[in-house]
N, C-alpha and C. Protein backbone atom coordinates (compact mmCIF):
# COMPACT_ATOMS: atom_id res chain seq x y z
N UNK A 1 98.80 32.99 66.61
CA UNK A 1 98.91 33.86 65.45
C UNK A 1 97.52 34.30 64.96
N UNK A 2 96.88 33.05 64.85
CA UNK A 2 95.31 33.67 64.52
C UNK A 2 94.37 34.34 65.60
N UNK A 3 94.87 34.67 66.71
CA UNK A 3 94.23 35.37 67.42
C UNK A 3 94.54 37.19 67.24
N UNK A 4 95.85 37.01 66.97
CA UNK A 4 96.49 38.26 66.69
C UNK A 4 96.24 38.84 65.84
N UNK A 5 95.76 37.98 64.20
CA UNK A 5 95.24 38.53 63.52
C UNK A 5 93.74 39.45 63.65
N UNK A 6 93.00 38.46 64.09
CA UNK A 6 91.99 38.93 65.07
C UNK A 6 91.74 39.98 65.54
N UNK A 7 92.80 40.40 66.48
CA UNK A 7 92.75 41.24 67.41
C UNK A 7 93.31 42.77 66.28
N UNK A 8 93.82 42.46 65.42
CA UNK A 8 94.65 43.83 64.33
C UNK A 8 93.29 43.82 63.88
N UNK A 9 92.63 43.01 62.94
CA UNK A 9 91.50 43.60 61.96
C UNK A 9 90.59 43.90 62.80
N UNK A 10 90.35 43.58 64.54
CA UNK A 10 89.01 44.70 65.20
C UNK A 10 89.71 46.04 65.85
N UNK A 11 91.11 46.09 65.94
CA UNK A 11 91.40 47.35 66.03
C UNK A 11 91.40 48.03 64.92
N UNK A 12 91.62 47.61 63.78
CA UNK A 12 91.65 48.19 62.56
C UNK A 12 90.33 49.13 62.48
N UNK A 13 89.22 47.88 62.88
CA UNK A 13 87.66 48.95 62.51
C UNK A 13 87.19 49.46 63.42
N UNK A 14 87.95 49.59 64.83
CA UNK A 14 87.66 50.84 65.78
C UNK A 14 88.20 51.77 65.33
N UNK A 15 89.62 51.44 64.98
CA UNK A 15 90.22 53.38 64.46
C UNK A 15 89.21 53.56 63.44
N UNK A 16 88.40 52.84 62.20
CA UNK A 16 87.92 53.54 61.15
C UNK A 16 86.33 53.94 61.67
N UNK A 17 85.70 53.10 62.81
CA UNK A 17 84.83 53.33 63.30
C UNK A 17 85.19 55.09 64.45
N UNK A 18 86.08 55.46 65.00
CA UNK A 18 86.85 56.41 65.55
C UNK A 18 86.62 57.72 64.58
N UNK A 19 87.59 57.08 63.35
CA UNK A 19 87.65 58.40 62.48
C UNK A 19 86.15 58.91 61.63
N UNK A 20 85.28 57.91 61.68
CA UNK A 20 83.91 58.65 60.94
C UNK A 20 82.96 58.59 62.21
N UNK A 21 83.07 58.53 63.29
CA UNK A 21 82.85 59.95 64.54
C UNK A 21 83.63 61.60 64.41
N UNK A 22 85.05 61.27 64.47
CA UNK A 22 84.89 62.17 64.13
C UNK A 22 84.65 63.16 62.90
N UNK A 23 84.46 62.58 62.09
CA UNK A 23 84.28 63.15 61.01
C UNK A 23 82.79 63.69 61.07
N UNK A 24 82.06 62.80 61.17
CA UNK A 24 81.04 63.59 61.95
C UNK A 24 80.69 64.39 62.65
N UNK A 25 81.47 64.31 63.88
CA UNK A 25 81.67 65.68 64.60
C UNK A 25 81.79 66.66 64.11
N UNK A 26 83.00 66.58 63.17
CA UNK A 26 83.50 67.70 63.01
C UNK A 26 82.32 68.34 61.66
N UNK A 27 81.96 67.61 60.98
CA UNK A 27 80.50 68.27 60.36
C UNK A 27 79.45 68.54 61.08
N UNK A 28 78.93 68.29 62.06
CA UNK A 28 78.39 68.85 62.90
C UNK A 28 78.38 70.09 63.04
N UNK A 29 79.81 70.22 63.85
CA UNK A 29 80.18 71.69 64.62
C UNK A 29 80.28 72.86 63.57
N UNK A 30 80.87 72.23 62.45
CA UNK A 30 81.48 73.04 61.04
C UNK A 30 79.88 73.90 60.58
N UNK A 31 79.31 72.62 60.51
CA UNK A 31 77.67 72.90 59.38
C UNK A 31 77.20 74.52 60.23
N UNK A 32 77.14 73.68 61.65
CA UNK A 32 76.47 74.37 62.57
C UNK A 32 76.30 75.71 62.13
N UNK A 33 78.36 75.83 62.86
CA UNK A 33 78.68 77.40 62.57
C UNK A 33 78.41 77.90 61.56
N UNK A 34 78.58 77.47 60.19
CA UNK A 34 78.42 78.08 58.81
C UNK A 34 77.02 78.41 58.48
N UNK A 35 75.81 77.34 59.04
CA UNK A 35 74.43 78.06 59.39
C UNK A 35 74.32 79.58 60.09
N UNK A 36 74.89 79.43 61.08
CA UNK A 36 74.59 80.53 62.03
C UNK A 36 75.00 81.79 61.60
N UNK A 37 76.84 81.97 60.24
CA UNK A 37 77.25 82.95 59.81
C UNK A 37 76.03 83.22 58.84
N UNK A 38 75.48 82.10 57.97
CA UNK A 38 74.63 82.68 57.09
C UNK A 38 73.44 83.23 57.44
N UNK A 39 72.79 83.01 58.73
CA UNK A 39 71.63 83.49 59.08
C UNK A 39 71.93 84.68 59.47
N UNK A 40 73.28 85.62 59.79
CA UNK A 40 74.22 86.50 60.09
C UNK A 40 73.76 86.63 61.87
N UNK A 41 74.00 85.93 62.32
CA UNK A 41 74.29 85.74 63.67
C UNK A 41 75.70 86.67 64.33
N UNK A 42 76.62 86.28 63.25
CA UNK A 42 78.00 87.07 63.69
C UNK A 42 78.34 88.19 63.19
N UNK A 43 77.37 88.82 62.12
CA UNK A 43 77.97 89.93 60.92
C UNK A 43 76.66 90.10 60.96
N UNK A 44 75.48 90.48 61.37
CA UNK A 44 74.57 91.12 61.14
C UNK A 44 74.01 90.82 59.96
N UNK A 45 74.26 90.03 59.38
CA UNK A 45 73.82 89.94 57.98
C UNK A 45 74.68 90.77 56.67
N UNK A 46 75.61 91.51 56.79
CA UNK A 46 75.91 92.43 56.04
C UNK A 46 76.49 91.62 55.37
N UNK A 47 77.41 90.49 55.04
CA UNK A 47 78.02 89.21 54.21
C UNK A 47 77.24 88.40 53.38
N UNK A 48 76.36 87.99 54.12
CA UNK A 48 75.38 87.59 53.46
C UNK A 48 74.13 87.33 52.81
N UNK A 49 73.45 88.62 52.83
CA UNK A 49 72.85 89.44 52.02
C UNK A 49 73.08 89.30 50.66
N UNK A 50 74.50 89.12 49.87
CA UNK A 50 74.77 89.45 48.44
C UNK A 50 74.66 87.94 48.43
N UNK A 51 74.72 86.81 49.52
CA UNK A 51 74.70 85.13 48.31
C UNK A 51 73.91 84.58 48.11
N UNK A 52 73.44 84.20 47.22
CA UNK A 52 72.61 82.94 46.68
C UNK A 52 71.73 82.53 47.52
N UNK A 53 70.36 81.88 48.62
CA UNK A 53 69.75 81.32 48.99
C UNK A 53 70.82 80.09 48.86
N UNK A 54 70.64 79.22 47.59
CA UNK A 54 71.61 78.20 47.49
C UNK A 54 72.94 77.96 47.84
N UNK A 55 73.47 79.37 48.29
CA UNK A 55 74.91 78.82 48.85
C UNK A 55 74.98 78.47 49.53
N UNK A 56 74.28 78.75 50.58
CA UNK A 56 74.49 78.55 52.15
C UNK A 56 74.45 76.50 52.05
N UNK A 57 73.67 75.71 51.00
CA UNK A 57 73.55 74.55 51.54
C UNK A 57 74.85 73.88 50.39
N UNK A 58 75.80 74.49 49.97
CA UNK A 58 76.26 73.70 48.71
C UNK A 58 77.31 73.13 49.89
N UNK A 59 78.38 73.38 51.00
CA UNK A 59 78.76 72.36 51.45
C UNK A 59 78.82 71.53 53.05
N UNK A 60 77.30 71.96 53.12
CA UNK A 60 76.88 70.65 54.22
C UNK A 60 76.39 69.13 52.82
N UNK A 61 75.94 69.76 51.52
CA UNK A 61 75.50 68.52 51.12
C UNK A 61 76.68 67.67 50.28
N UNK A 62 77.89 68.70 50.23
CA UNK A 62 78.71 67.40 49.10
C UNK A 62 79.72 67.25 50.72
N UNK A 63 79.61 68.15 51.33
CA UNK A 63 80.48 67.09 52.88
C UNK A 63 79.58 65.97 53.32
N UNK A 64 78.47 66.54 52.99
CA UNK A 64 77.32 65.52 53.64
C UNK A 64 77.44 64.07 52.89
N UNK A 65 77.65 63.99 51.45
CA UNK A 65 77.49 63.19 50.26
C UNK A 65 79.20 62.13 50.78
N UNK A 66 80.05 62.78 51.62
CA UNK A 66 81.76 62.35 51.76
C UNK A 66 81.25 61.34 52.90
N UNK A 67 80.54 62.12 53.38
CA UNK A 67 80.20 61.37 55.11
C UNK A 67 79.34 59.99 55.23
N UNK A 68 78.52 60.21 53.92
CA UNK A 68 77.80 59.19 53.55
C UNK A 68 78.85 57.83 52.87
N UNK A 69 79.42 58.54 52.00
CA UNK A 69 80.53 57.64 51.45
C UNK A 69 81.69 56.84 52.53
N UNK A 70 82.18 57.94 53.61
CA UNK A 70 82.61 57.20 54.13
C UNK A 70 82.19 56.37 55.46
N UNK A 71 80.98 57.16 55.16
CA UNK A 71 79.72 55.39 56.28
C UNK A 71 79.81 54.13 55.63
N UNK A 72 79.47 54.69 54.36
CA UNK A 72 79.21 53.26 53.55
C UNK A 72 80.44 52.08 53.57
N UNK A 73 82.19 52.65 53.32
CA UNK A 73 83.07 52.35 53.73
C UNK A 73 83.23 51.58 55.05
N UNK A 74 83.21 52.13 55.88
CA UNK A 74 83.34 51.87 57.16
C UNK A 74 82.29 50.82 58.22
N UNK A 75 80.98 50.76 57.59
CA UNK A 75 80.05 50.57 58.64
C UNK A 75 79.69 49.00 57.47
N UNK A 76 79.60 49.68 56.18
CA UNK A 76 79.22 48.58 55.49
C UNK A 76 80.02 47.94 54.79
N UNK A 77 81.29 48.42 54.85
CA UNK A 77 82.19 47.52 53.86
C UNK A 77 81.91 47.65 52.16
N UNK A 78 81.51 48.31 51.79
CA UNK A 78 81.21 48.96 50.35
C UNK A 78 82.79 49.49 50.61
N UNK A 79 83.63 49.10 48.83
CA UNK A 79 84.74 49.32 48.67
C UNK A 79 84.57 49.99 47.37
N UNK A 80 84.96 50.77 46.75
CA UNK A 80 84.73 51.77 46.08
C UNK A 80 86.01 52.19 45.66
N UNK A 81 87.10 51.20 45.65
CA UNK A 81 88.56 51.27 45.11
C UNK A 81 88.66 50.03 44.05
N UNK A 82 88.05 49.33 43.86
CA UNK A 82 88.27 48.27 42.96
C UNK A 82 89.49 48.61 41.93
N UNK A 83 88.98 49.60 41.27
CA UNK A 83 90.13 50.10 39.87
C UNK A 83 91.08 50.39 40.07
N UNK A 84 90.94 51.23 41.29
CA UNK A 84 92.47 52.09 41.86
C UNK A 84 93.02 50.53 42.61
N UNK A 85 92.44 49.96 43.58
CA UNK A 85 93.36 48.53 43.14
C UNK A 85 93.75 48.00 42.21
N UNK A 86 93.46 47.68 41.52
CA UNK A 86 93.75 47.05 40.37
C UNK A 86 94.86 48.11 39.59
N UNK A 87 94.45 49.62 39.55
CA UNK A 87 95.90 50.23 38.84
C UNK A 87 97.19 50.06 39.53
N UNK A 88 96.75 50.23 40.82
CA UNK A 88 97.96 50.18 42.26
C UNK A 88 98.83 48.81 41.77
N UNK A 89 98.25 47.99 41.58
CA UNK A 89 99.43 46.55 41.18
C UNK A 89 99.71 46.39 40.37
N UNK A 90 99.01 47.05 38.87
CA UNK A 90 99.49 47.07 37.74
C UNK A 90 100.93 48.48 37.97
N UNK A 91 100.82 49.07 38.53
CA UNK A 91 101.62 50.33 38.63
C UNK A 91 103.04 49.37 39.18
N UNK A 92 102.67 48.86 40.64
CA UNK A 92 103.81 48.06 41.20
C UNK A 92 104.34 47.10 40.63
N UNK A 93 104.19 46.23 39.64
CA UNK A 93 104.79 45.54 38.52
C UNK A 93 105.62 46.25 37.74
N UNK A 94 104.99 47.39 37.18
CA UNK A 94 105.92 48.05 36.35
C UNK A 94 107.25 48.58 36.76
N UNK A 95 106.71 49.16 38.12
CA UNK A 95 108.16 49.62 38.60
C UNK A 95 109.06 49.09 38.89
N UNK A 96 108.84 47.97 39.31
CA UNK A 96 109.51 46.35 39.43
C UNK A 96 110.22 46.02 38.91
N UNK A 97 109.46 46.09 37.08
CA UNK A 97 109.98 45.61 36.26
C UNK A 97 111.17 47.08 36.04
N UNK A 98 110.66 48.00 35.81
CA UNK A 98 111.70 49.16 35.36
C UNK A 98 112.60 49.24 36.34
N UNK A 99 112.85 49.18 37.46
CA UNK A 99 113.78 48.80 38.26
C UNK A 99 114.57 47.88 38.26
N UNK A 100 114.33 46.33 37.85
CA UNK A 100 115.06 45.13 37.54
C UNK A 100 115.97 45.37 36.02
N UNK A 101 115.15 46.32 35.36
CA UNK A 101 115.76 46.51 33.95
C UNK A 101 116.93 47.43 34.40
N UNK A 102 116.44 48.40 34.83
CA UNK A 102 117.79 49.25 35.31
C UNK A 102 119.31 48.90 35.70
N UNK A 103 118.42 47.62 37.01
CA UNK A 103 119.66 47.23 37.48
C UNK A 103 120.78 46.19 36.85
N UNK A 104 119.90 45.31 35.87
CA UNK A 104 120.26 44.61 34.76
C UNK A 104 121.37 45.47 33.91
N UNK A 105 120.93 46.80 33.46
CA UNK A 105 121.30 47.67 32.62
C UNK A 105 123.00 47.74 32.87
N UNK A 106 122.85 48.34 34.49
CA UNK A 106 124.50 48.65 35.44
C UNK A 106 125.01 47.99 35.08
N UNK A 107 124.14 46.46 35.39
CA UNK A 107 125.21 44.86 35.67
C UNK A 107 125.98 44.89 34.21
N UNK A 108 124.92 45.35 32.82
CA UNK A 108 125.80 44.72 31.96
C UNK A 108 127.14 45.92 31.67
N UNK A 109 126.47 47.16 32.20
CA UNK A 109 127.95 48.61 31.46
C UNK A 109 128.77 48.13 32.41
N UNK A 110 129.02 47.70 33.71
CA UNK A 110 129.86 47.13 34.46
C UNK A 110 130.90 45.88 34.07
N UNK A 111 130.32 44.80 33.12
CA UNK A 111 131.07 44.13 32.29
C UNK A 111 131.63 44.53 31.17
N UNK A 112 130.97 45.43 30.51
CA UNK A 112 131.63 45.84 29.55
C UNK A 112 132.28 47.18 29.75
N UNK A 113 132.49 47.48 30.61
CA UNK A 113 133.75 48.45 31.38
C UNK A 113 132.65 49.95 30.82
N UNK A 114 131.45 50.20 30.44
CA UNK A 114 130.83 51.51 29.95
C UNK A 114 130.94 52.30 31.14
């Protein structure tokens, strides 16, 4: 059994090691292209002429800022859900409870013929 466990939590961090390759990749290829439209490689420039200097970098750096986040996740184990855990089980109690009340509720209109 404890080998099996084992063997789930290092497949676990190949798929997450997997998915921030590609995620990478795919910022890569993305950034790339979106450089090359802004330097007007594909449109001559006629598009982008009217934007900002600053547009061109607003999302390689907050994809860039995701990619970082989810390195930090993945490579370092920085968890960055603490709260949202903590709401997640406070949430699942409640429903628990509002569910047990419910069914309580039936049990009693069922005795009393409601």
């Amino acid at each position: 059994m404890e080998d099996q466990e084992k063997y789930d939590r290092a497949k676990k961090q190949i798929d997450q090691e997997k998915g921030w390759y590609s995620h990478l990749f795919a910022y890569i290829v993305f950034s790339t292209i979106e450089q090359l439209f802004y330097a007007g490689v594909f449109d001559d420039g006629r598009f982008t002429t009217h934007m900002p200097f600053w547009g061109r970098y607003i999302t390689p750096t907050v994809w860039g800022i995701g990619l970082l986040l989810h390195w930090l996740y993945v490579f370092k184990g920085v968890r960055f859900n603490k709260l949202y855990k903590t709401w997640e089980i406070r949430k699942i109690k409640e429903l628990m409870e509002k569910e047990e009340e419910e069914f309580e509720q039936r049990v009693r209109n069922r005795r009393t013929g409601k």
